[in-house]
Protein backbone atom coordinates (compact mmCIF):
# COMPACT_ATOMS: atom_id res chain seq x y z
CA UNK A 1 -28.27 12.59 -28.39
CA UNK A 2 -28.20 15.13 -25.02
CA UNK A 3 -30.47 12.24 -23.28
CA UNK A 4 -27.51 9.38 -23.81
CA UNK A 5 -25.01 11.94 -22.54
CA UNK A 6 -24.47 12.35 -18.52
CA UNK A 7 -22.56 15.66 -18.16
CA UNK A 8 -22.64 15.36 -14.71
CA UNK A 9 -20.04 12.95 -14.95
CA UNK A 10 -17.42 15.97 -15.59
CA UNK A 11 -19.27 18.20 -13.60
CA UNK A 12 -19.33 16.69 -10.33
CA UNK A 13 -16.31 16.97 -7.50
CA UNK A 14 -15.65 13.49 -8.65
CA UNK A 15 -15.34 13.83 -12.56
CA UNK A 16 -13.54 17.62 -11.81
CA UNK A 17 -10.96 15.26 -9.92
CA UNK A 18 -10.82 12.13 -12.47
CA UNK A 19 -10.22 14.64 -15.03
CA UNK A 20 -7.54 16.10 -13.36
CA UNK A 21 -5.94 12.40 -12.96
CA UNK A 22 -6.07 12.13 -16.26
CA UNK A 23 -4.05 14.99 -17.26
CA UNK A 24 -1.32 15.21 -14.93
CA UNK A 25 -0.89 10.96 -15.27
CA UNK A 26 -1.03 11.13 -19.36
CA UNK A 27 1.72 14.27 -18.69
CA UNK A 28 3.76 12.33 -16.27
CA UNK A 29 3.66 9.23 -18.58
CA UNK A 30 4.21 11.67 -22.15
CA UNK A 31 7.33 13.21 -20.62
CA UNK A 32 9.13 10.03 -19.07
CA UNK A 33 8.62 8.65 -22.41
CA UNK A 34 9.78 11.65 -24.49
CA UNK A 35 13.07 10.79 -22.67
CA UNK A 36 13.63 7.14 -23.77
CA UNK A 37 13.40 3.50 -22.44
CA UNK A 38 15.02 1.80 -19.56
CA UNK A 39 15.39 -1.34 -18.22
CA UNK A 40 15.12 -1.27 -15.08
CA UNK A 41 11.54 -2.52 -13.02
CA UNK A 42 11.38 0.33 -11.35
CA UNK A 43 10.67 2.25 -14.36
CA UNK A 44 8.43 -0.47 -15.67
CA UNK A 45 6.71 0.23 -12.37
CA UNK A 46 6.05 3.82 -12.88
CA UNK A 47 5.63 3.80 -16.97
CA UNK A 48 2.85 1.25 -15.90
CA UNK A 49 1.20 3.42 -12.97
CA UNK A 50 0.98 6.32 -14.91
CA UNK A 51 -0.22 4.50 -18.18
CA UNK A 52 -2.96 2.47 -15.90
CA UNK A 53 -4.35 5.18 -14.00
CA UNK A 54 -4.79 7.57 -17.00
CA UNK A 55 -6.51 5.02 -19.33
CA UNK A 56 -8.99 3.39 -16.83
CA UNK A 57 -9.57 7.14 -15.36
CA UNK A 58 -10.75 7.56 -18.73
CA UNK A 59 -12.81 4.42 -19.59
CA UNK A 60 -14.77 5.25 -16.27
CA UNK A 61 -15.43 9.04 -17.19
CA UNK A 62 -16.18 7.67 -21.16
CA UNK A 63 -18.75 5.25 -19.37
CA UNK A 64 -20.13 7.73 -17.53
CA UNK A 65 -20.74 10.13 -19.77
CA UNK A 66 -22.49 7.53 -21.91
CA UNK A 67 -24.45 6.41 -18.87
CA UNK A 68 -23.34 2.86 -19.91
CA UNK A 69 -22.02 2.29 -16.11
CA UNK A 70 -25.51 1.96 -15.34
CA UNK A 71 -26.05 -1.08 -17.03
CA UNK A 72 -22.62 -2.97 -16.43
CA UNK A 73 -23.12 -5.89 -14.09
CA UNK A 74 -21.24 -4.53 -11.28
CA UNK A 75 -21.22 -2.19 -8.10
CA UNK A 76 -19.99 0.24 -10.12
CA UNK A 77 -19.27 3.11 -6.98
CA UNK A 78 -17.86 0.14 -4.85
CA UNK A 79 -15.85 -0.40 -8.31
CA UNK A 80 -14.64 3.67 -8.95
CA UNK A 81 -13.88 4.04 -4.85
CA UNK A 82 -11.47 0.79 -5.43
CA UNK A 83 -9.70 2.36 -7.88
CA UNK A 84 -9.24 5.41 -6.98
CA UNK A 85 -7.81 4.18 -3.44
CA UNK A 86 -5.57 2.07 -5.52
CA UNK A 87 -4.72 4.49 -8.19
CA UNK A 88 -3.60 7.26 -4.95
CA UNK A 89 -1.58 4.21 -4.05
CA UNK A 90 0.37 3.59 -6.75
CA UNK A 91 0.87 7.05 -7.74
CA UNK A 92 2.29 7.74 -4.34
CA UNK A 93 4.85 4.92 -5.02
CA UNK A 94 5.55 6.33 -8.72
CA UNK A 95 5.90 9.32 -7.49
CA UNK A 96 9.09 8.64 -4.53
CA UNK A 97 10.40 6.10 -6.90
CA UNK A 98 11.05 8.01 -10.35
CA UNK A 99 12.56 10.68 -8.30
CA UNK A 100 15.11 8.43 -5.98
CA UNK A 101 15.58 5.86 -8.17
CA UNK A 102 15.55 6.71 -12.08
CA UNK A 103 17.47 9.81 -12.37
CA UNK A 104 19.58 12.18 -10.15
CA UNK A 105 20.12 15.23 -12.55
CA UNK A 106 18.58 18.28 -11.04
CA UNK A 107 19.16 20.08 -14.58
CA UNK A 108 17.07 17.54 -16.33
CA UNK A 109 14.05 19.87 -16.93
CA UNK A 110 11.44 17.11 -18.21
CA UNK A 111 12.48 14.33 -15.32
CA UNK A 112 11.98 17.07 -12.97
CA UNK A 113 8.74 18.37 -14.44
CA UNK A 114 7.34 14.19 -14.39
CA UNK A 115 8.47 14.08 -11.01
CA UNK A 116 6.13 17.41 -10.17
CA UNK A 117 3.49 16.23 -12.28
CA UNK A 118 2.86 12.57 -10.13
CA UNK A 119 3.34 14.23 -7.33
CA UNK A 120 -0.06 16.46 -8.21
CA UNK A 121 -1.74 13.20 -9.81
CA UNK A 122 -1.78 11.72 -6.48
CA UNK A 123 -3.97 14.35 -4.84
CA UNK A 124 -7.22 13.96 -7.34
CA UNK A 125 -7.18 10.06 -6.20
CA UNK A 126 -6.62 10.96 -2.95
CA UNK A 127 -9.70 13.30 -2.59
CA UNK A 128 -11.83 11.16 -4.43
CA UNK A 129 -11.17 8.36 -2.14
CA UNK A 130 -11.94 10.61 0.53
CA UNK A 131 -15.19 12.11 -0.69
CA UNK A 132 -16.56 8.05 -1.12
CA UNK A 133 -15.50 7.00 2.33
CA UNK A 134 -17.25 10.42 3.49
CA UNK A 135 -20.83 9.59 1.31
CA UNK A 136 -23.83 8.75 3.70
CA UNK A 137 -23.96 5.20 5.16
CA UNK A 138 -26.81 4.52 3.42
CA UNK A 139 -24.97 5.13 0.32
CA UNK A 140 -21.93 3.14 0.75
CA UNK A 141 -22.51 0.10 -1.65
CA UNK A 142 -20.27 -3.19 -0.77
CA UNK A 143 -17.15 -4.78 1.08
CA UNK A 144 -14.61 -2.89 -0.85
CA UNK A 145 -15.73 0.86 0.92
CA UNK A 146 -15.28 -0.83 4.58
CA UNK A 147 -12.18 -0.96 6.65
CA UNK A 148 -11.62 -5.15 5.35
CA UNK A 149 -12.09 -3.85 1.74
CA UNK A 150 -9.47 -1.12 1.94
CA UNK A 151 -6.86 -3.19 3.43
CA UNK A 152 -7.49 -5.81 0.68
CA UNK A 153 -6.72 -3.11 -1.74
CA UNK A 154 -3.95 -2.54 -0.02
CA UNK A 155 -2.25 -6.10 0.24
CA UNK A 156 -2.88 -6.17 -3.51
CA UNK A 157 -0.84 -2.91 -3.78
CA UNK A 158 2.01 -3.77 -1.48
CA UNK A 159 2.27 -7.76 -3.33
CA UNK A 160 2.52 -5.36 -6.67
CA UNK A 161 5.81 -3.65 -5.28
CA UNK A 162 7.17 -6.83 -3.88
CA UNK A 163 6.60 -8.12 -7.56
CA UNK A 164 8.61 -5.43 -8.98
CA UNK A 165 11.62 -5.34 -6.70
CA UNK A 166 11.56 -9.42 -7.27
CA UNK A 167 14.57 -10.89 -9.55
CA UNK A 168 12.66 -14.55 -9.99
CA UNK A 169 15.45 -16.54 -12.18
CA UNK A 170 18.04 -14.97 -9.55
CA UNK A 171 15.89 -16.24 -6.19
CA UNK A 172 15.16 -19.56 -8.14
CA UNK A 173 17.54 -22.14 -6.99
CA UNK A 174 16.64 -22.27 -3.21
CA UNK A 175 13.90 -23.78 -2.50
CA UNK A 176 12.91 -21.54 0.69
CA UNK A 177 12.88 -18.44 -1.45
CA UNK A 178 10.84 -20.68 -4.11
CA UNK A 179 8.27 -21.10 -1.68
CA UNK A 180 7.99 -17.18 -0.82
CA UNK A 181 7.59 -16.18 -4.45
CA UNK A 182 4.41 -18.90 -4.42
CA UNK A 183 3.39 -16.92 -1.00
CA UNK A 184 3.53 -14.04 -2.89
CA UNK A 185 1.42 -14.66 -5.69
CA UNK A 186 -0.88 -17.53 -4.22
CA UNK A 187 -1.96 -14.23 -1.89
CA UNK A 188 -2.00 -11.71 -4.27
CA UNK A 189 -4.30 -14.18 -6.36
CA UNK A 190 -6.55 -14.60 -3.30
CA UNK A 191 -7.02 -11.40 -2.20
CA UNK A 192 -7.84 -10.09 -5.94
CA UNK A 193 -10.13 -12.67 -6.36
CA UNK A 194 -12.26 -11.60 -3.30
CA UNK A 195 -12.01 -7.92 -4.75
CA UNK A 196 -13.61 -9.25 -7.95
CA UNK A 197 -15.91 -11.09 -6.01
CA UNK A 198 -17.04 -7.84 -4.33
CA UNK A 199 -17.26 -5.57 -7.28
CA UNK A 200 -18.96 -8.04 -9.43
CA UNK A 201 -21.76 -8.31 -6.64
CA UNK A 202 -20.81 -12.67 -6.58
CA UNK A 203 -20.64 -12.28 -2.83
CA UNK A 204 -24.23 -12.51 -1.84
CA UNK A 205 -24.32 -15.81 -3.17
CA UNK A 206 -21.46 -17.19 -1.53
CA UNK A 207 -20.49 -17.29 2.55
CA UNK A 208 -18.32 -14.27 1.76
CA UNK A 209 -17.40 -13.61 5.24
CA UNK A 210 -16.15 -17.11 6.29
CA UNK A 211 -14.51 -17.03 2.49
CA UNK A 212 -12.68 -13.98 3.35
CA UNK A 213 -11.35 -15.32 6.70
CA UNK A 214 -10.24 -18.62 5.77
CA UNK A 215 -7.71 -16.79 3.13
CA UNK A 216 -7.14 -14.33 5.49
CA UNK A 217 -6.04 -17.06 7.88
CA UNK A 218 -4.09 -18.91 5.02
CA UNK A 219 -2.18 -15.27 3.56
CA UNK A 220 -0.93 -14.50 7.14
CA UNK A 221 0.64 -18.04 7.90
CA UNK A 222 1.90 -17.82 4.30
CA UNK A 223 3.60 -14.27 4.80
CA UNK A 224 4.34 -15.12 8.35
CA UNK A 225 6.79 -17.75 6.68
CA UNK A 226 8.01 -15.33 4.03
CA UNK A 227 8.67 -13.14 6.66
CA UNK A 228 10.89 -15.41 7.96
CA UNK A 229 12.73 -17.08 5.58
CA UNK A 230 13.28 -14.28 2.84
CA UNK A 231 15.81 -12.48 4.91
CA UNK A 232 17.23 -15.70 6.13
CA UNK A 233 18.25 -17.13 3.00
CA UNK A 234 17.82 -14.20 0.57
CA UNK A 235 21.13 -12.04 2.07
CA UNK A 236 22.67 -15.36 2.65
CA UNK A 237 26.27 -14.68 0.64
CA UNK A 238 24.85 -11.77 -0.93
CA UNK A 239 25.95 -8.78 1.73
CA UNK A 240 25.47 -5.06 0.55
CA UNK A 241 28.54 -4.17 -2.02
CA UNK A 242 30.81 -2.19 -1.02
CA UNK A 243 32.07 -0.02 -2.97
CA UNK A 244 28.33 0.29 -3.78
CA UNK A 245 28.41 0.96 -7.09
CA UNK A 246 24.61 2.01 -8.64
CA UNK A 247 24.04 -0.81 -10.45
CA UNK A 248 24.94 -3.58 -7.16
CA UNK A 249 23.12 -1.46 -4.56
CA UNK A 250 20.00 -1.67 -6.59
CA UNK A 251 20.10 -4.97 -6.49
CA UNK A 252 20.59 -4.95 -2.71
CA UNK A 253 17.78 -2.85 -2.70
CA UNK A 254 15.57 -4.61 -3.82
CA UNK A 255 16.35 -7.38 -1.18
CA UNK A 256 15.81 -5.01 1.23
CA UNK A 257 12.84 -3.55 -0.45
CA UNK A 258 11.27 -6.74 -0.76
CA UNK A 259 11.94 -7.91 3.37
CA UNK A 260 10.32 -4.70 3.99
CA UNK A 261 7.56 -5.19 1.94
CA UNK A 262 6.52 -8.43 3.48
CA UNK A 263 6.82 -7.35 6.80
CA UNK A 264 4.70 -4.73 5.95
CA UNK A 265 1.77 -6.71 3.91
CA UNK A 266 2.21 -9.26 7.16
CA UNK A 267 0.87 -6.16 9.74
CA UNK A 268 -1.93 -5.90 7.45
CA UNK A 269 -2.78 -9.72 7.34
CA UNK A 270 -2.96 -9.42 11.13
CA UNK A 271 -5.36 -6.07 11.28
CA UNK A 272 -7.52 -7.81 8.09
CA UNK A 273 -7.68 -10.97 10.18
CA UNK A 274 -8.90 -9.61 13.10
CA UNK A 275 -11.34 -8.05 11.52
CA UNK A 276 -12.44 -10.77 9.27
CA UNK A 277 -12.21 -13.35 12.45
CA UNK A 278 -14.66 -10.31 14.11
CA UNK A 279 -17.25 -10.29 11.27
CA UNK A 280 -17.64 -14.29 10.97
CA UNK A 281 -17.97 -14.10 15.33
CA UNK A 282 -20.72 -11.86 15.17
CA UNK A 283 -22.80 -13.22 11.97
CA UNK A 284 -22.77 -16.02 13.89
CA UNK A 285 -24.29 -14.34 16.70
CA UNK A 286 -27.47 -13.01 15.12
């Protein structure tokens, strides 16, 4: 039985840190939930971070353990350093939004102790993302521990908060804001494609690089457009309420949130880009 069990996998920096995550996410999650349901995305949002990063911190420490990570058909440390950038990621964002957003009762003892609670999940990720962009060179295993790789995780993350400030059936009669919810997800699509791609070891097999550029290319005129017309005709006869009452400014909010958003994922089309535009230069070179 001992020889089917790894206990390094708790033993380690890395599985003392993913067992951390798991706590202080499942206690995050436990005590939002002991206070009751809401509506609003924004809680969907965090519910959802919390919930994801405890239960797939988990499969990977239960797979692991059992030494079954071995066998699965991926790049499994190219796989755990993905999530564990992305997991930092969206914990960061839990953690400012449940805070600003959800309540604003400095009495309420089990909002308050959530709020601590994400705040501390986010540091486990953080470090483990750390200690697998520090391992040797020799030991770094695909595209998604590179610079390229990161910022793909990162357009994935940043198209995941645009998709939770976005209010489809309101944005659905103009046509120009039609065509930036289809930028939205046609990149999102793209990008996690090329992350499965990576982590499933399918590259190889494929010209990844000139793959990678080409959407690259594509994503940045898309977002370049968004970026564009999603202020233009998204404030359009919808100016910020005044008096702003909770429930109006949120929605205002989110306009704003989302213009932000794809500014922001539009900067990091540009640096991914440039790098991808770099790679496909110089393997054409040798």
């Amino acid at each position: 039985m001992v020889e089917w069990v790894d206990l390094r996998a708790v033993t380690r920096p890395e599985g003392v840190l993913r067992v951390l995550g798991v706590a202080l996410s499942c206690v995050s999650f436990s005590l939002v939930a002991s206070v009751g349901w809401s509506s609003s995305p924004y809680w969907a949002w965090c519910m959802f971070s919390w919930c994801l990063c405890c239960l797939l911190t988990l499969l990977i420490l239960l797979l692991e353990l059992s030494r079954l990570s071995q066998r699965l058909p991926i790049s499994w440390d190219d796989f755990t350093s993905a999530f564990a950038t992305l997991a930092a990621l969206m914990l960061l964002a839990a953690s400012v939004i449940y805070p600003s957003v959800m309540f604003s009762c400095p009495a309420c003892a089990r909002q308050v102790a959530a709020s601590v609670t994400s705040w501390l999940s986010v540091a486990p990720y953080v470090a483990e993302a750390v200690l697998a962009c520090r391992r040797p060179v020799g030991q770094h295993s695909g595209f998604l521990s590179t610079a390229p790789g990161l910022l793909k995780i990162l357009e994935t993350f940043v198209a995941c908060v645009i998709f939770t400030a976005l209010d489809v059936g309101r944005h659905a009669a103009h046509a120009a804001l039609r065509w930036c919810v289809a930028a939205y997800a046609l990149c999102f699509i793209a990008a996690l494609l090329i992350i499965i791609l990576a982590v499933t070891r399918l590259s190889p097999r494929l010209p990844f690089d000139l793959l990678v550029c080409t959407c690259n290319l594509l994503a940045l005129c898309a977002y370049l457009s968004a970026a564009v017309l999603w202020p233009l005709y998204a404030f359009r006869n919808h100016p910020r309420p005044s008096p702003c009452s909770a429930n109006a400014c949120l929605a205002w909010d989110s306009l704003v949130v989302v213009s932000f958003m794809t500014a922001i994922n539009l900067l990091i089309y540009v640096l991914d880009s440039a790098y991808s535009i770099r790679l496909v230069v110089m393997s054409r070179r040798t």
